[in-house]
N, C-alpha and C. Protein backbone atom coordinates (compact mmCIF):
# COMPACT_ATOMS: atom_id res chain seq x y z
N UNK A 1 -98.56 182.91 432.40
CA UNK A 1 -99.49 182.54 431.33
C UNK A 1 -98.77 182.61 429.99
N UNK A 2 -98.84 181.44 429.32
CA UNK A 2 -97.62 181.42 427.64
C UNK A 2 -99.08 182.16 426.78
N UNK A 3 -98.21 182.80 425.93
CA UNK A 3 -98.92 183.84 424.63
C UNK A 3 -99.93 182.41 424.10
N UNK A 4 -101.27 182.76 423.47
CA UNK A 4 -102.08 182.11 422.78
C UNK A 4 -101.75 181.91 421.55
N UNK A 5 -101.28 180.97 421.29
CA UNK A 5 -100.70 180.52 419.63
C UNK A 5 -102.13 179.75 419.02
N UNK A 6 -101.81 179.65 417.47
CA UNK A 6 -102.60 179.47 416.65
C UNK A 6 -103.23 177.83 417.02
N UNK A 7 -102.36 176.88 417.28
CA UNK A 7 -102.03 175.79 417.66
C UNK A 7 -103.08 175.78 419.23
N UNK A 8 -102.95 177.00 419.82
CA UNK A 8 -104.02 176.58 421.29
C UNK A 8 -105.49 177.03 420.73
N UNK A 9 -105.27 177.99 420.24
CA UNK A 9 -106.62 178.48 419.43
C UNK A 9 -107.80 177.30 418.51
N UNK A 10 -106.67 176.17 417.82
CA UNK A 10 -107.47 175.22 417.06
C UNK A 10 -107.89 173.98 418.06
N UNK A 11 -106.94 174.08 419.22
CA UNK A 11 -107.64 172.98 420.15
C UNK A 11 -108.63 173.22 421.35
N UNK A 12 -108.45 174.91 421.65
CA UNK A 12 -109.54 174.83 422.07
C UNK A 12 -110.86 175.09 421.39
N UNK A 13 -110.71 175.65 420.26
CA UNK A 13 -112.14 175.23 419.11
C UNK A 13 -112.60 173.93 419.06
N UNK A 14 -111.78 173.40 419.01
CA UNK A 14 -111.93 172.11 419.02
C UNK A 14 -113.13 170.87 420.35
N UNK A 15 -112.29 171.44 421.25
CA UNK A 15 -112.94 171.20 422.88
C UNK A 15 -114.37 171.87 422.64
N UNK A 16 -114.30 173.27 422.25
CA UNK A 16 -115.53 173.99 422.15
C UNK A 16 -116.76 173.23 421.59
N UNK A 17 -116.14 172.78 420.35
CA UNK A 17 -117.17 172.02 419.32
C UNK A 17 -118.04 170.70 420.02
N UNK A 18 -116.96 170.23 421.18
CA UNK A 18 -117.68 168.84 421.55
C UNK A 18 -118.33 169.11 422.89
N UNK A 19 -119.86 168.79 422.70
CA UNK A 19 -120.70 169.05 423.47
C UNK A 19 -120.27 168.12 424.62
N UNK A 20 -120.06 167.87 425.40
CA UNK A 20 -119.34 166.40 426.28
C UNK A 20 -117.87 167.17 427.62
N UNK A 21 -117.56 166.19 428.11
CA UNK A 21 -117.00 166.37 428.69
C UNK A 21 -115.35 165.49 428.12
N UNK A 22 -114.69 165.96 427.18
CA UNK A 22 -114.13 164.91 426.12
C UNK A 22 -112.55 164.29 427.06
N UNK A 23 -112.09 163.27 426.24
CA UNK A 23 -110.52 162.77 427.21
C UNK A 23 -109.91 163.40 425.51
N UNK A 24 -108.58 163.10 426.06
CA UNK A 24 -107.21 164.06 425.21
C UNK A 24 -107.76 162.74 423.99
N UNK A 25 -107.71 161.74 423.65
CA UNK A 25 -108.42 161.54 422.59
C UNK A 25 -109.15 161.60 421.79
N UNK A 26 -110.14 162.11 422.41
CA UNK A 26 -111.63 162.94 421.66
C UNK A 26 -111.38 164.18 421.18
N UNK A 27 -110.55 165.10 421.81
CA UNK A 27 -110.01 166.41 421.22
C UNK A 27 -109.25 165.93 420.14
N UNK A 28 -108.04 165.38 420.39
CA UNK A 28 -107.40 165.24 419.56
C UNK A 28 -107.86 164.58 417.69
N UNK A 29 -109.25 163.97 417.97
CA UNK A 29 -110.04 163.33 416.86
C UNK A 29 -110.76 164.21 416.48
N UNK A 30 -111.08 165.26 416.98
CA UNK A 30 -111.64 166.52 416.80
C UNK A 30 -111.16 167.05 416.31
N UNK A 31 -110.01 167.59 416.57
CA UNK A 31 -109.03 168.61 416.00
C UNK A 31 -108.29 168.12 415.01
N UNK A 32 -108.43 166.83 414.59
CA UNK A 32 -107.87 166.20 413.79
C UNK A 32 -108.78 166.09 412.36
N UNK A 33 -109.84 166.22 412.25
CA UNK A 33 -111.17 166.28 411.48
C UNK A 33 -110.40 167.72 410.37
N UNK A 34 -110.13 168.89 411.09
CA UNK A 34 -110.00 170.30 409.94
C UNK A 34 -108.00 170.30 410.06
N UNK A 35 -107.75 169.66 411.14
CA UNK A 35 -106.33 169.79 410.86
C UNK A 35 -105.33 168.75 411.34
N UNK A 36 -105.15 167.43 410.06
CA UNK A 36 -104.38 166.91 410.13
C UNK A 36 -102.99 166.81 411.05
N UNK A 37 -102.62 167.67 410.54
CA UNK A 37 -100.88 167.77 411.17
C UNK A 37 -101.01 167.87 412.07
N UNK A 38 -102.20 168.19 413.08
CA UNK A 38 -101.85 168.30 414.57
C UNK A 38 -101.26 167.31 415.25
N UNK A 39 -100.45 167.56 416.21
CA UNK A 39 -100.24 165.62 416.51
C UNK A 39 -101.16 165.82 417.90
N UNK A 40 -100.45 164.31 418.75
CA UNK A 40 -101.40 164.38 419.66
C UNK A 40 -100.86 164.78 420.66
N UNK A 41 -99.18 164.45 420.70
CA UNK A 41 -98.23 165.42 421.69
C UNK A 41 -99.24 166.95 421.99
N UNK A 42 -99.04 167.58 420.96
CA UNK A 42 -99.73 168.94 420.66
C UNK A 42 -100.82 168.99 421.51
N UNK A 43 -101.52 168.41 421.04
CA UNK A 43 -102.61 168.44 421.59
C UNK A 43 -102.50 168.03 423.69
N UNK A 44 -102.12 167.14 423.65
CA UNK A 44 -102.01 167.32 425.30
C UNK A 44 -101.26 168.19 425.93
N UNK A 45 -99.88 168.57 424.89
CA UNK A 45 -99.69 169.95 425.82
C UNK A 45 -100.15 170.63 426.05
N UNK A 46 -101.00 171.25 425.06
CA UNK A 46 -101.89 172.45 425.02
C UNK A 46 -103.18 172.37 425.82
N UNK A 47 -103.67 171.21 426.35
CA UNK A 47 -104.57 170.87 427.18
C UNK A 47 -103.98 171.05 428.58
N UNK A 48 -102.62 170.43 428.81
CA UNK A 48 -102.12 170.82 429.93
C UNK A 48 -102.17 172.08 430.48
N UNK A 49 -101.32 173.02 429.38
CA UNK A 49 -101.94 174.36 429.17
C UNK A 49 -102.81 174.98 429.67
N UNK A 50 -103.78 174.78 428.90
CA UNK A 50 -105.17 176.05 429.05
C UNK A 50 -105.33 175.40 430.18
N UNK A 51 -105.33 173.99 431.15
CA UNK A 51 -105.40 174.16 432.67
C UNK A 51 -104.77 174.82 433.10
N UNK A 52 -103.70 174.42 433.38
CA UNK A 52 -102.71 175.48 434.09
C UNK A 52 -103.11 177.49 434.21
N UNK A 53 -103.53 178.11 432.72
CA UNK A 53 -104.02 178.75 432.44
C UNK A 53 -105.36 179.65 433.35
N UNK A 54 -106.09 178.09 433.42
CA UNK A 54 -107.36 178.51 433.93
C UNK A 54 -108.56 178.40 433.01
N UNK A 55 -108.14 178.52 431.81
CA UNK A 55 -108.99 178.34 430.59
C UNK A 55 -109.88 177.30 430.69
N UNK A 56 -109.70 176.24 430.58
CA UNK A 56 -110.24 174.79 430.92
C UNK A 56 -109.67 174.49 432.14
N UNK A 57 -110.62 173.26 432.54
CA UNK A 57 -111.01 172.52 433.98
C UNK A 57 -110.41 170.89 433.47
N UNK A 58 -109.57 170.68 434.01
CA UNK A 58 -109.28 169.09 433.95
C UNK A 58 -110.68 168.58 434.99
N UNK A 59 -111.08 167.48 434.48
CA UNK A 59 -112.09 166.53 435.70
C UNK A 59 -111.35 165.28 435.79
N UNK A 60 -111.10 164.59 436.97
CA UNK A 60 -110.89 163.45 437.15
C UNK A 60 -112.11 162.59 437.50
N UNK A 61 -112.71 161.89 437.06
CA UNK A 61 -114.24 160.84 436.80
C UNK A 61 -113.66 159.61 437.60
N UNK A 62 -114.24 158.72 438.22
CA UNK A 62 -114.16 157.01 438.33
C UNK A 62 -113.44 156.98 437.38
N UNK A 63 -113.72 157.11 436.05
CA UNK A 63 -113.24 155.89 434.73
C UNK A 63 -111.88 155.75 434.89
N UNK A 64 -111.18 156.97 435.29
CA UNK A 64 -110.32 157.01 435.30
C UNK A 64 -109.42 157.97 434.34
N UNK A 65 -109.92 158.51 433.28
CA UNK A 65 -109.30 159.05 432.15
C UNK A 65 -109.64 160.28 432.47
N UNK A 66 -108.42 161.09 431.62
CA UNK A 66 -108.32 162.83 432.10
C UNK A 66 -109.62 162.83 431.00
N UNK A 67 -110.28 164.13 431.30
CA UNK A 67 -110.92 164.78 430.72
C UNK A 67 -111.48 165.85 430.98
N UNK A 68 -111.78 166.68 430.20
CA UNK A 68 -111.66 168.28 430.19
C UNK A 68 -113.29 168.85 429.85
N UNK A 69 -112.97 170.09 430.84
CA UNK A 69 -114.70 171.15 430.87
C UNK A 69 -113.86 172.20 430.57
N UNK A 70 -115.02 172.68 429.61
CA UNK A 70 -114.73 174.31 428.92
C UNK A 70 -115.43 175.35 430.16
N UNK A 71 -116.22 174.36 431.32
CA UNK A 71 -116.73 175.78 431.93
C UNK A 71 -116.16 175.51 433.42
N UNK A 72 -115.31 176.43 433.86
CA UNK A 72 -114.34 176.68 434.59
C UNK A 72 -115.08 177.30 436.35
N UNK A 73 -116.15 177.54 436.35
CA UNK A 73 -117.04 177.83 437.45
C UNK A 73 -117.12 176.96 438.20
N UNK A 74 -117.32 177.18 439.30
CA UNK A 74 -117.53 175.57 440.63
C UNK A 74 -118.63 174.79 439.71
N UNK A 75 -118.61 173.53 439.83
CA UNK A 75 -119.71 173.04 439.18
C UNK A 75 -119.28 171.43 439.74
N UNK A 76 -120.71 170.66 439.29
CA UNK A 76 -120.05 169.32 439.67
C UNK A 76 -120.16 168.29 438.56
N UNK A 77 -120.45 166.86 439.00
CA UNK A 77 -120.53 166.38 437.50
C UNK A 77 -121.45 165.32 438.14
N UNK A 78 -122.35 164.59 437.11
CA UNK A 78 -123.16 163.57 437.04
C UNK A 78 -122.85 162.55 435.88
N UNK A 79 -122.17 160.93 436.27
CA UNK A 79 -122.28 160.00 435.12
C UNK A 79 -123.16 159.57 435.08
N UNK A 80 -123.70 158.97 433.55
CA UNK A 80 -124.65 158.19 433.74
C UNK A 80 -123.84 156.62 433.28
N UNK A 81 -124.64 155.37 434.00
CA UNK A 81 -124.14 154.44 434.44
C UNK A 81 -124.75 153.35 433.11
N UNK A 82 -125.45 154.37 432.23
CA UNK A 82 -125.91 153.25 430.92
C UNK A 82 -125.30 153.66 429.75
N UNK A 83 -125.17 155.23 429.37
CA UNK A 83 -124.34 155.60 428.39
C UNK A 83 -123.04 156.35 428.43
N UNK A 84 -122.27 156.56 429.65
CA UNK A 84 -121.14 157.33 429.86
C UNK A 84 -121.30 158.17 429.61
N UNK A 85 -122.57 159.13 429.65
CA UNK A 85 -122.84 160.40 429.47
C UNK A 85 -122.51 161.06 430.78
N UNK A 86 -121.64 162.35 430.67
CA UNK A 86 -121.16 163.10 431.59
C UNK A 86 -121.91 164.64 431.74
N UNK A 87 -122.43 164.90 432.58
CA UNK A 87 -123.30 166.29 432.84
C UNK A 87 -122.90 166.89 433.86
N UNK A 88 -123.17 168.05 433.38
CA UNK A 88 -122.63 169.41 435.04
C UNK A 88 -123.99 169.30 435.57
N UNK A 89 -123.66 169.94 436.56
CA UNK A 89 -124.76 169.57 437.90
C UNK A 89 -124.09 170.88 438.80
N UNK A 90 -125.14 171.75 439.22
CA UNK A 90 -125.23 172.71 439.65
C UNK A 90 -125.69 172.72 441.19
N UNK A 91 -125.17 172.96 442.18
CA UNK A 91 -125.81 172.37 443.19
C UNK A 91 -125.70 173.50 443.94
N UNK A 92 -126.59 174.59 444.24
CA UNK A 92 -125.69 176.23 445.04
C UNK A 92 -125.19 176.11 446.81
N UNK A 93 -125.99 175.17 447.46
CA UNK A 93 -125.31 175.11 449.04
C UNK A 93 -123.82 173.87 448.66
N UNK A 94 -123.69 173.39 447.63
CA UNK A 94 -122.39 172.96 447.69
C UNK A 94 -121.35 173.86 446.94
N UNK A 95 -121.76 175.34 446.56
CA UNK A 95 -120.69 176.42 445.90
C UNK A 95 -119.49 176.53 447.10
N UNK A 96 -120.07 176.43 448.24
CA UNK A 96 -118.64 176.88 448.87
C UNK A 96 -118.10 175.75 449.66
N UNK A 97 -118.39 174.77 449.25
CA UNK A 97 -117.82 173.72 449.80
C UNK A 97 -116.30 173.64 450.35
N UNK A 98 -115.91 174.07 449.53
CA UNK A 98 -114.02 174.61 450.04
C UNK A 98 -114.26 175.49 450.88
N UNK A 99 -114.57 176.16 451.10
CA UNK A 99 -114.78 177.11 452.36
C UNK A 99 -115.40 176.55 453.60
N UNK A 100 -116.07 175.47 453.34
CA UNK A 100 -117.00 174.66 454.83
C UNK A 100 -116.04 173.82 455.35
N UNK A 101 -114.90 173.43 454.13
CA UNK A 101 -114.07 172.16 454.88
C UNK A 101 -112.98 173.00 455.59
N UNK A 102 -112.44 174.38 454.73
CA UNK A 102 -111.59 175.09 455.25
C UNK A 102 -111.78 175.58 456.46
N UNK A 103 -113.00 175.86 456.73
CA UNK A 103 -113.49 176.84 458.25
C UNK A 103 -113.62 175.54 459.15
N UNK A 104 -113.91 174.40 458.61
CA UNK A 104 -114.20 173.35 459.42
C UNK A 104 -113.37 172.52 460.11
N UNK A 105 -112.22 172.04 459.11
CA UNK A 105 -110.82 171.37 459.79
C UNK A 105 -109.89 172.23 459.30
N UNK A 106 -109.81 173.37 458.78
CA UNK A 106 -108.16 174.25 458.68
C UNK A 106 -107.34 173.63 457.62
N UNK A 107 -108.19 172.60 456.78
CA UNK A 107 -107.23 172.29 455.78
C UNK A 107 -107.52 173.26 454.25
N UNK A 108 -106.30 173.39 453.89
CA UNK A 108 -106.30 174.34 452.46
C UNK A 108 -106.93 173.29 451.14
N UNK A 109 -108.14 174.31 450.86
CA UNK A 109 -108.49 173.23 449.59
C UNK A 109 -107.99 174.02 448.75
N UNK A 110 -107.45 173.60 447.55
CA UNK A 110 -107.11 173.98 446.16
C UNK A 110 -108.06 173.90 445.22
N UNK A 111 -108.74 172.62 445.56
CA UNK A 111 -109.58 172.09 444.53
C UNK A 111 -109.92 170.62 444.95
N UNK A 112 -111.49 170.33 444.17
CA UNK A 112 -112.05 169.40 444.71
C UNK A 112 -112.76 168.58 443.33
N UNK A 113 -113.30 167.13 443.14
CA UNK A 113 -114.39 166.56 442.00
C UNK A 113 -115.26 165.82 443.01
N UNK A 114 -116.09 166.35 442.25
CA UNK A 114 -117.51 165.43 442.99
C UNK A 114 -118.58 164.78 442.08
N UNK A 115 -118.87 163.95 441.73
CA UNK A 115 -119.69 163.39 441.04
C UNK A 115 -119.98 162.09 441.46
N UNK A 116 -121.61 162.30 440.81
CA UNK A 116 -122.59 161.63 441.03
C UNK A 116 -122.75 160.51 440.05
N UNK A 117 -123.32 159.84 440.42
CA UNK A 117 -123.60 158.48 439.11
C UNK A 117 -124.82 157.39 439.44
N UNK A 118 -125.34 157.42 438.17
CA UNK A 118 -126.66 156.77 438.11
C UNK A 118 -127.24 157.01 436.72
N UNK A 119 -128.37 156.52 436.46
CA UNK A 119 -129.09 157.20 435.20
C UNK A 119 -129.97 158.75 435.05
N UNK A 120 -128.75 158.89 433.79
CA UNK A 120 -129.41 160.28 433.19
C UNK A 120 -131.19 160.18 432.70
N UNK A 121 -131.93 161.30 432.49
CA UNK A 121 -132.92 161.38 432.27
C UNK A 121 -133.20 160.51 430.93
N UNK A 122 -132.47 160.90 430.00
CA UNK A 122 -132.57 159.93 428.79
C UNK A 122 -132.53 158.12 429.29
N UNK A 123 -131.72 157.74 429.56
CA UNK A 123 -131.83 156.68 430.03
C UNK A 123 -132.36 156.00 431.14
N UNK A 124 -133.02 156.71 431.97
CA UNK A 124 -134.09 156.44 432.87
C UNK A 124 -135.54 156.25 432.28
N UNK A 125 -135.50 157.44 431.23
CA UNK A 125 -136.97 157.03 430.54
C UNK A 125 -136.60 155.86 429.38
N UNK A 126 -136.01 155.49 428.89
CA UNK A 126 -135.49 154.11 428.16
C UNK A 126 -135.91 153.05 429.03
N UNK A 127 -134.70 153.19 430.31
CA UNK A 127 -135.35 151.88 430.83
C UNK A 127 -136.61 151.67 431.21
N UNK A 128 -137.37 152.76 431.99
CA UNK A 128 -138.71 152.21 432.30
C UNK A 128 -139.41 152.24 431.31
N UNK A 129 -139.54 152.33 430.00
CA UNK A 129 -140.35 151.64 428.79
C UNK A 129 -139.49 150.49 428.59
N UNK A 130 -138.18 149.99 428.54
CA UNK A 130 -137.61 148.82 428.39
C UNK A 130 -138.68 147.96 429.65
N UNK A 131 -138.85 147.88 431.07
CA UNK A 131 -139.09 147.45 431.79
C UNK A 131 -140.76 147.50 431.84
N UNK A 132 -141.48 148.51 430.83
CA UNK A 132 -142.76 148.51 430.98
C UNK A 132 -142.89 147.50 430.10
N UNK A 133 -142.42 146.85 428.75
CA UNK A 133 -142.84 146.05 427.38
C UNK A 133 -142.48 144.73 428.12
N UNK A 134 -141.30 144.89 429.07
CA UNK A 134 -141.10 143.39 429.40
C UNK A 134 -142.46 142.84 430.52
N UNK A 135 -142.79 143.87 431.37
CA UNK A 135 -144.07 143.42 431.83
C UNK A 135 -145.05 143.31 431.34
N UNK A 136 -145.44 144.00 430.30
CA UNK A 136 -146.51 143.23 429.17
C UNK A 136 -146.24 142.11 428.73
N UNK A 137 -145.26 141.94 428.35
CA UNK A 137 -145.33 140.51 427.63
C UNK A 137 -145.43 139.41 428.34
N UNK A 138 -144.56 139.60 429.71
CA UNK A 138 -144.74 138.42 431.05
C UNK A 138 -146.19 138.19 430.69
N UNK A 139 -147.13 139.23 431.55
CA UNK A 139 -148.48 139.62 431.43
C UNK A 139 -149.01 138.93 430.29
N UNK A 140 -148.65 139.06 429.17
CA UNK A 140 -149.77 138.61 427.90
C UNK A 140 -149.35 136.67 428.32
N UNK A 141 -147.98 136.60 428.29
CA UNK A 141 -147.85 135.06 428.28
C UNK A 141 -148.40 134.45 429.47
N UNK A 142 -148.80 135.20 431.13
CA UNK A 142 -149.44 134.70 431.83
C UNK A 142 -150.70 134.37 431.46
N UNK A 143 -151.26 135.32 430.98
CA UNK A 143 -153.00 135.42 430.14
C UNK A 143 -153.08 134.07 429.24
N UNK A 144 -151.99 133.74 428.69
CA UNK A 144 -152.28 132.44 427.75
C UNK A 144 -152.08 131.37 428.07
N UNK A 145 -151.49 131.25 429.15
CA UNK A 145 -151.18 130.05 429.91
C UNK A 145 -152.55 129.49 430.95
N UNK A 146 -153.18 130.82 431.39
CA UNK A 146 -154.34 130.49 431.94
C UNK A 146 -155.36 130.07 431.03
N UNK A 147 -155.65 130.23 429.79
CA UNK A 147 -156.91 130.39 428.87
C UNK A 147 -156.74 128.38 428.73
């Protein structure tokens, strides 16, 4: 484990600050807000880092882009498929999931990502008022076509 320098201290404040599940860009625009000089080298080492560490959780998503959780507990993840909103998802008969595959086929898990994707609550209730106004209006223009 390397000593905590001032430099890991401002990026993981940084991570801290953003409610999200952020990629080394979003930190780095973060941390870039109170301290210029950071570069972005910096910044991904130090992300490399506090994984390695244990501190932070790298997630690998579909999208494809690294991005990082401040909460380091088994946990899983949920996208949503209208705003790229990323959420933990707590699921307790899948906590030992490494242990069911281990007892099950003898293979060593290290580590695992699992996520889900579909619409978040916010955007589920969007669309079905998006989808309730469009059936009114069908509705009103059927009503006038009959009159």
């Amino acid at each position: 484990m390397e000593r905590n320098t001032v430099q890991r201290q401002i990026i993981l404040d940084g991570l801290r600050r953003l409610d999200t599940h952020p990629t080394i860009e979003e930190v780095f625009a973060e941390v870039r807000k109170d301290h210029p000089a950071v570069s972005k080298t910096t910044v991904y080492r130090n992300l490399r880092q506090l994984t390695k560490d244990g501190v932070i959780r790298q997630v690998l998503l579909p999208d494809g882009l690294e991005r990082y959780d401040r909460t380091t507990m088994i946990h899983h993840h949920f996208k949503c498929t209208n705003c790229n909103g990323i959420l933990d998802v707590e699921i307790e008969h899948l906590m030992d999931i490494n242990g069911i595959i281990q007892n099950k086929y003898g293979y060593q898990v290290d580590k695992h990502d699992l996520v889900f994707s579909g619409l978040c609550l916010k955007c589920k209730k969007l669309k079905k008022l998006q989808t309730g106004k469009s059936r009114n209006k069908i509705n009103q223009k059927s009503s006038k076509e009959v009159i």
